[in-house]
Protein backbone atom coordinates (compact mmCIF):
# COMPACT_ATOMS: atom_id res chain seq x y z
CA UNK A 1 -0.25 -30.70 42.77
CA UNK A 2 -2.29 -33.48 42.11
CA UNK A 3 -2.25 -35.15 38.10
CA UNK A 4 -6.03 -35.60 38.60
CA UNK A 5 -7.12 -32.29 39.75
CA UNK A 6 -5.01 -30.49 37.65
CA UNK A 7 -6.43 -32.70 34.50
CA UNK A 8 -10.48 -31.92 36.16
CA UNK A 9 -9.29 -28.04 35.57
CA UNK A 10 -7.74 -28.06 32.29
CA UNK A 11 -10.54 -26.75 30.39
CA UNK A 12 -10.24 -23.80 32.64
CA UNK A 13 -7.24 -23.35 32.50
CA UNK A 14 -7.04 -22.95 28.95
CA UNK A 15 -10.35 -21.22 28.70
CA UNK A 16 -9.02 -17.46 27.85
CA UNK A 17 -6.53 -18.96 25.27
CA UNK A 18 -10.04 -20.87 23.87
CA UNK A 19 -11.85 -17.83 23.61
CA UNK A 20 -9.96 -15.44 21.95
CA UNK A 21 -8.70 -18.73 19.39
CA UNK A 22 -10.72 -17.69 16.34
CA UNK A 23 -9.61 -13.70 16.10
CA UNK A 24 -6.31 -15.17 16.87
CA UNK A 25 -5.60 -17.38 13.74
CA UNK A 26 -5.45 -14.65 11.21
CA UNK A 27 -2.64 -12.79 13.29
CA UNK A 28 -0.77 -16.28 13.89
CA UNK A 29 -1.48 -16.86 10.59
CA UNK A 30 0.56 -14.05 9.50
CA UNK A 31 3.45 -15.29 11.60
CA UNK A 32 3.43 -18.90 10.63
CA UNK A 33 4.01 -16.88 6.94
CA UNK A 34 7.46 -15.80 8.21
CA UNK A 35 7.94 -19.88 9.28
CA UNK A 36 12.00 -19.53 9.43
CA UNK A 37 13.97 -19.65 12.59
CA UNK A 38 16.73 -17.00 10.56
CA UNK A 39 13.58 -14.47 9.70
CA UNK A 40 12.95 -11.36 11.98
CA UNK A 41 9.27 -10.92 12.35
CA UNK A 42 9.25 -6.98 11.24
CA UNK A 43 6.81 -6.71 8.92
CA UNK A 44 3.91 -9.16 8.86
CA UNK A 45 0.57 -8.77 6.73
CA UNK A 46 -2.14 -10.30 8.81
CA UNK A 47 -4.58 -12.26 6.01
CA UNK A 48 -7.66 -13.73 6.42
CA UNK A 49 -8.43 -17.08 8.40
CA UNK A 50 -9.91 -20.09 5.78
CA UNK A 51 -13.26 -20.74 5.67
CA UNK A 52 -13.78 -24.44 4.80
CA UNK A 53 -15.91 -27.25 6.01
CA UNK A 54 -13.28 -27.79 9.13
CA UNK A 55 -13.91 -24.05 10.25
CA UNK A 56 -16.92 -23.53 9.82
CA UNK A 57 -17.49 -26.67 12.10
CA UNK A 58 -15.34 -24.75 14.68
CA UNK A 59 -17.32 -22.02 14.77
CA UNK A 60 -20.33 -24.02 14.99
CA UNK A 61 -19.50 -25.85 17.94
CA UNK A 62 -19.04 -28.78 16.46
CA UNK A 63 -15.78 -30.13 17.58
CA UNK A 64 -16.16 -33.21 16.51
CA UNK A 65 -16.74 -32.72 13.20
CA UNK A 66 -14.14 -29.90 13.35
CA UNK A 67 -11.49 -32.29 14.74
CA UNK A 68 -11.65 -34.55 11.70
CA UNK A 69 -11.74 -31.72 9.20
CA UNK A 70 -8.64 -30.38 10.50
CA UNK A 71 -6.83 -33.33 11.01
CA UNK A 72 -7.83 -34.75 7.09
CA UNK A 73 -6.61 -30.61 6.38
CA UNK A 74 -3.16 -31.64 7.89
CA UNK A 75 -2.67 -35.14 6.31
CA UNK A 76 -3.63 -33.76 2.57
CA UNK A 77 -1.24 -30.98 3.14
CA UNK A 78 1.12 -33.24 3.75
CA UNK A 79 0.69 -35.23 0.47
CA UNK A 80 0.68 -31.97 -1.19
CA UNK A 81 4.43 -31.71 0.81
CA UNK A 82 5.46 -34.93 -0.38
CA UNK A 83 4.40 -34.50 -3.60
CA UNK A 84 6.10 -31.33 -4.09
CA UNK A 85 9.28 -32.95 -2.88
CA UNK A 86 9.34 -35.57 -4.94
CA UNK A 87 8.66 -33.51 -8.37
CA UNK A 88 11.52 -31.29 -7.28
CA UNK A 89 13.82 -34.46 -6.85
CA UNK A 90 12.49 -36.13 -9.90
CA UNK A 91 13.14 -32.76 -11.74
CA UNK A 92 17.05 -32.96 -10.32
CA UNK A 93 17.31 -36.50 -11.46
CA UNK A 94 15.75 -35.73 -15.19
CA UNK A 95 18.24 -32.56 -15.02
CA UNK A 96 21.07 -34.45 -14.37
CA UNK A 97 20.60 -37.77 -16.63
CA UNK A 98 20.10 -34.85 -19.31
CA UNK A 99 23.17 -33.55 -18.80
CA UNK A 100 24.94 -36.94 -18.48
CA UNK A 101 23.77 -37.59 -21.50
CA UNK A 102 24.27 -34.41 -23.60
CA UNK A 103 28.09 -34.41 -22.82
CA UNK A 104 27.91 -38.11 -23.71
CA UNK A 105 26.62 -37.25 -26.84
CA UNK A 106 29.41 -33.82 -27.49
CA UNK A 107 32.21 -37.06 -26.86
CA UNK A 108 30.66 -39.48 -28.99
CA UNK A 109 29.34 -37.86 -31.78
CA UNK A 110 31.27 -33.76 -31.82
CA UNK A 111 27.44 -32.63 -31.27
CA UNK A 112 26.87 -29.14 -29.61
CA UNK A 113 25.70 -29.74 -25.87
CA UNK A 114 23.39 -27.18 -26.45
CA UNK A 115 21.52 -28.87 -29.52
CA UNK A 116 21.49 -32.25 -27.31
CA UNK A 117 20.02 -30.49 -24.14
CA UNK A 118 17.45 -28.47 -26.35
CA UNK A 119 15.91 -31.78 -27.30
CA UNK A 120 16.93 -34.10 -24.66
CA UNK A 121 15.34 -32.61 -20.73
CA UNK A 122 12.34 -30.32 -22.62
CA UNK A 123 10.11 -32.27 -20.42
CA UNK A 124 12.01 -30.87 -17.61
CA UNK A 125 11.50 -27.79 -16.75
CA UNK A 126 7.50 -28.39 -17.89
CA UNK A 127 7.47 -31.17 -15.05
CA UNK A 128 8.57 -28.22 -12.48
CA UNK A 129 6.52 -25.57 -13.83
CA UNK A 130 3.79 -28.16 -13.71
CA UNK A 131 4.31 -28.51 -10.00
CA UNK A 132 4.50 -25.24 -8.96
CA UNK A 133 1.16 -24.33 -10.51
CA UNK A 134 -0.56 -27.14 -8.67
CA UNK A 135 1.10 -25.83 -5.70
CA UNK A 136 -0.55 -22.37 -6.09
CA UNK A 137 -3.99 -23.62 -7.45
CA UNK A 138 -4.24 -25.91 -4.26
CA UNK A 139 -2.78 -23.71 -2.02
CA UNK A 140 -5.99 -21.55 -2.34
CA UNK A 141 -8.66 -22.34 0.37
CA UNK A 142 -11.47 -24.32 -1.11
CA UNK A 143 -14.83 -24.77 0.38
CA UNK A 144 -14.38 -28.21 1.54
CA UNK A 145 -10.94 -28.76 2.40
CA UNK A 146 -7.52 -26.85 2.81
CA UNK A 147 -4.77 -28.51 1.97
CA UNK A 148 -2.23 -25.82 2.90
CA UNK A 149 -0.20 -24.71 6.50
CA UNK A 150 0.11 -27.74 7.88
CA UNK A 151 0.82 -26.80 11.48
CA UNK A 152 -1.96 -24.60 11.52
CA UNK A 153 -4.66 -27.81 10.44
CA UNK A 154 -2.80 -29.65 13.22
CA UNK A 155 -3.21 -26.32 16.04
CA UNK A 156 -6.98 -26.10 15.04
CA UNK A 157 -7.26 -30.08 15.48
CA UNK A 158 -5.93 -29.67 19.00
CA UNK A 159 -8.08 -26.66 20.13
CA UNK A 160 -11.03 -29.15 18.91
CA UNK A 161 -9.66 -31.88 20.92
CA UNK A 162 -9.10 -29.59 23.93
CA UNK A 163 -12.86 -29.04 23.87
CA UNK A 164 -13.82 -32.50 23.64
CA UNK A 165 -11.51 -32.69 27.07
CA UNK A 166 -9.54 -35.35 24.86
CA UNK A 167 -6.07 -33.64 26.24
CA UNK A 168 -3.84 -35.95 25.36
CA UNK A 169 -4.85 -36.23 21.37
CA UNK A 170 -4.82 -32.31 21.95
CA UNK A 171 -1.06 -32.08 23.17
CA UNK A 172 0.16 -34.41 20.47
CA UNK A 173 -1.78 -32.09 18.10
CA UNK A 174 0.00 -29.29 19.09
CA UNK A 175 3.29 -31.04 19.38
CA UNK A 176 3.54 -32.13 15.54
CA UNK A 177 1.69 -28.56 14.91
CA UNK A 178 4.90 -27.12 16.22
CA UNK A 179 7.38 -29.56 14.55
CA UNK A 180 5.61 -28.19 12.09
CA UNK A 181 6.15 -24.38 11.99
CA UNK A 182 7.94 -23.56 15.23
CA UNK A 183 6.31 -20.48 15.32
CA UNK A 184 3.27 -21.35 16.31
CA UNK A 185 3.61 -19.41 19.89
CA UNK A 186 -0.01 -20.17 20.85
CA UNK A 187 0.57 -24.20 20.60
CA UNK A 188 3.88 -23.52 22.51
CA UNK A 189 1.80 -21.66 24.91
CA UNK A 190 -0.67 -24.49 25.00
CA UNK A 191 1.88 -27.26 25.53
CA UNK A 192 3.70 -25.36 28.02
CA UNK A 193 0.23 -25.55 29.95
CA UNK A 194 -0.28 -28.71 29.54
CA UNK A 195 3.15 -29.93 30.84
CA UNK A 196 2.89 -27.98 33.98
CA UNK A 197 -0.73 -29.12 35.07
CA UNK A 198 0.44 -32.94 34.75
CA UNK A 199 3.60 -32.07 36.85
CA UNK A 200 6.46 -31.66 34.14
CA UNK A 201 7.93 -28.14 35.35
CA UNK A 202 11.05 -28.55 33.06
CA UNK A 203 9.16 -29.78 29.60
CA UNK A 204 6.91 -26.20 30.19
CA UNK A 205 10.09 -23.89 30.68
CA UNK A 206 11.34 -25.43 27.39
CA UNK A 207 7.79 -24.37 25.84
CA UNK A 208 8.63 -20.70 27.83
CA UNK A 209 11.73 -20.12 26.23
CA UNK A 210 10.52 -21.08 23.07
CA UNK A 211 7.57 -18.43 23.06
CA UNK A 212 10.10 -16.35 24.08
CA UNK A 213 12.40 -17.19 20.85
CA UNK A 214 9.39 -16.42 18.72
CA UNK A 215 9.08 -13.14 20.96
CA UNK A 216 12.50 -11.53 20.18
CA UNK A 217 12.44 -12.55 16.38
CA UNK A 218 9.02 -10.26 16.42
CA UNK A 219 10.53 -7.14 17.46
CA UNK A 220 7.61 -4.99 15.21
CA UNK A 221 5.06 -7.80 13.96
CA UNK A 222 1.35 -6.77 14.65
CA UNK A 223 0.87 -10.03 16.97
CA UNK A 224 3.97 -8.70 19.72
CA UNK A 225 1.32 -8.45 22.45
CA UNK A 226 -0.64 -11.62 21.90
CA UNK A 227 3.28 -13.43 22.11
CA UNK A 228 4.02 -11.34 25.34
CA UNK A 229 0.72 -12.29 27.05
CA UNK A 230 1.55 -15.74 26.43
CA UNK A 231 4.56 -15.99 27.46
CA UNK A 232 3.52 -13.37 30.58
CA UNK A 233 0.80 -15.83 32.32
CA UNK A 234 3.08 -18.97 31.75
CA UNK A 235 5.77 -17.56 33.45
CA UNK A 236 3.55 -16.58 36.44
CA UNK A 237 2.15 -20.08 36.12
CA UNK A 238 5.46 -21.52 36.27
CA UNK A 239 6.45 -18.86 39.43
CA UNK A 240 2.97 -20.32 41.30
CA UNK A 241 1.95 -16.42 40.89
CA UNK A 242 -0.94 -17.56 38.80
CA UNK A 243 -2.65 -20.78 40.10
CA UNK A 244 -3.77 -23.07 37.92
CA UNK A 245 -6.23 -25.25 40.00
């Protein structure tokens, strides 16, 4: 199988999984909302897909456009993450030097550590309270940008590089989509693809067994058939029962 053939036929390869990508993100939505490797996927409440200025490029056609949008989605979610982290460790840090210092105080002085900690960390606890209502407030899809589900922004980015024919930005797309929520079966899917029709067999039975994963974890979850069509045509693809040229 020949790298440049199989790179000439990639867009239709991957042109069912294309076509069905836009009813598919509210259902793989509702997965990505179960993103632990411990959860079972029982009992999953598809919501609806975003509608901001990187989707509604998508549905336009305008991949381009769309590309960017998504990929400036992913990088402000990511602030958001980082900013979330670091109010939760700055929050520890207060909590402790409060307490470091309210015992201090008991020693030196005979105070109650509960009179010292009532007036020493109040900003505390309004600092994470703080935080987790910007959380919520931004978490909400605005018109312009979303700056929530990371892996998703990064999944949409690679479906618009995929239709540019830019398949190498699109595989590294879905690659830090799915570092990013592993359950993200149609990326898997995707990269498993990918893999095979530039020759790496092995790389797209690890992306198999990981749809799989996803698969038994979702024993009653509403998307169960979209997982096992997945992983169905890669593992003919992988068998040679399905060509991909």
């Amino acid at each position: 199988m020949k790298k440049s053939n199989n790179l000439l036929g990639m867009s239709a390869v991957l042109a069912f999984a294309m076509t069905i990508a836009l009813p598919m993100a509210s259902a793989q939505d509702a997965v990505e909302a179960q993103d632990a490797d411990e959860r079972v996927l029982d009992t999953v409440t598809v919501t609806g897909i975003q509608n901001d200025a990187a989707m509604a490029a998508f549905r336009a056609g305008d991949y381009e456009t769309a590309e960017i949008e998504f990929i400036d989605n992913a990088q402000c979610a990511l602030r958001r993450e980082r900013n979330l982290i670091a109010s939760a460790e700055n929050a520890r840090i207060g909590a402790d030097r409060a307490e470091v210092f309210a015992n201090t105080a008991t020693a030196n002085t005979g105070a109650t550590s509960g009179g010292t900690n009532d007036a020493g960390p109040a900003g505390t606890p309004t600092g994470i309270a703080d935080a987790s209502r910007s959380s919520a407030q931004n978490t909400e899809t605005q018109q312009d940008r979303t700056c929530e589900k990371r892996g998703r922004q990064l999944y949409f980015a690679g479906l618009s590089q995929l239709q540019l024919g830019k398949t190498n930005e699109a595989l590294r797309s879905f690659e830090r989509a799915t570092a990013a929520s592993k359950v993200l079966y149609d990326a898997h899917y995707k990269i498993g693809l990918i893999k095979l029709l530039t020759g790496d067999e092995r790389a797209a039975k690890r992306q198999l067994k990981k749809v799989e994963g996803i698969l038994k974890r979702c024993r009653k979850c509403e998307v169960r058939e979209e997982i096992v069509a997945r992983r169905d045509h890669l593992t003919k693809a992988l068998s040679g029962e399905v060509s991909l040229q």
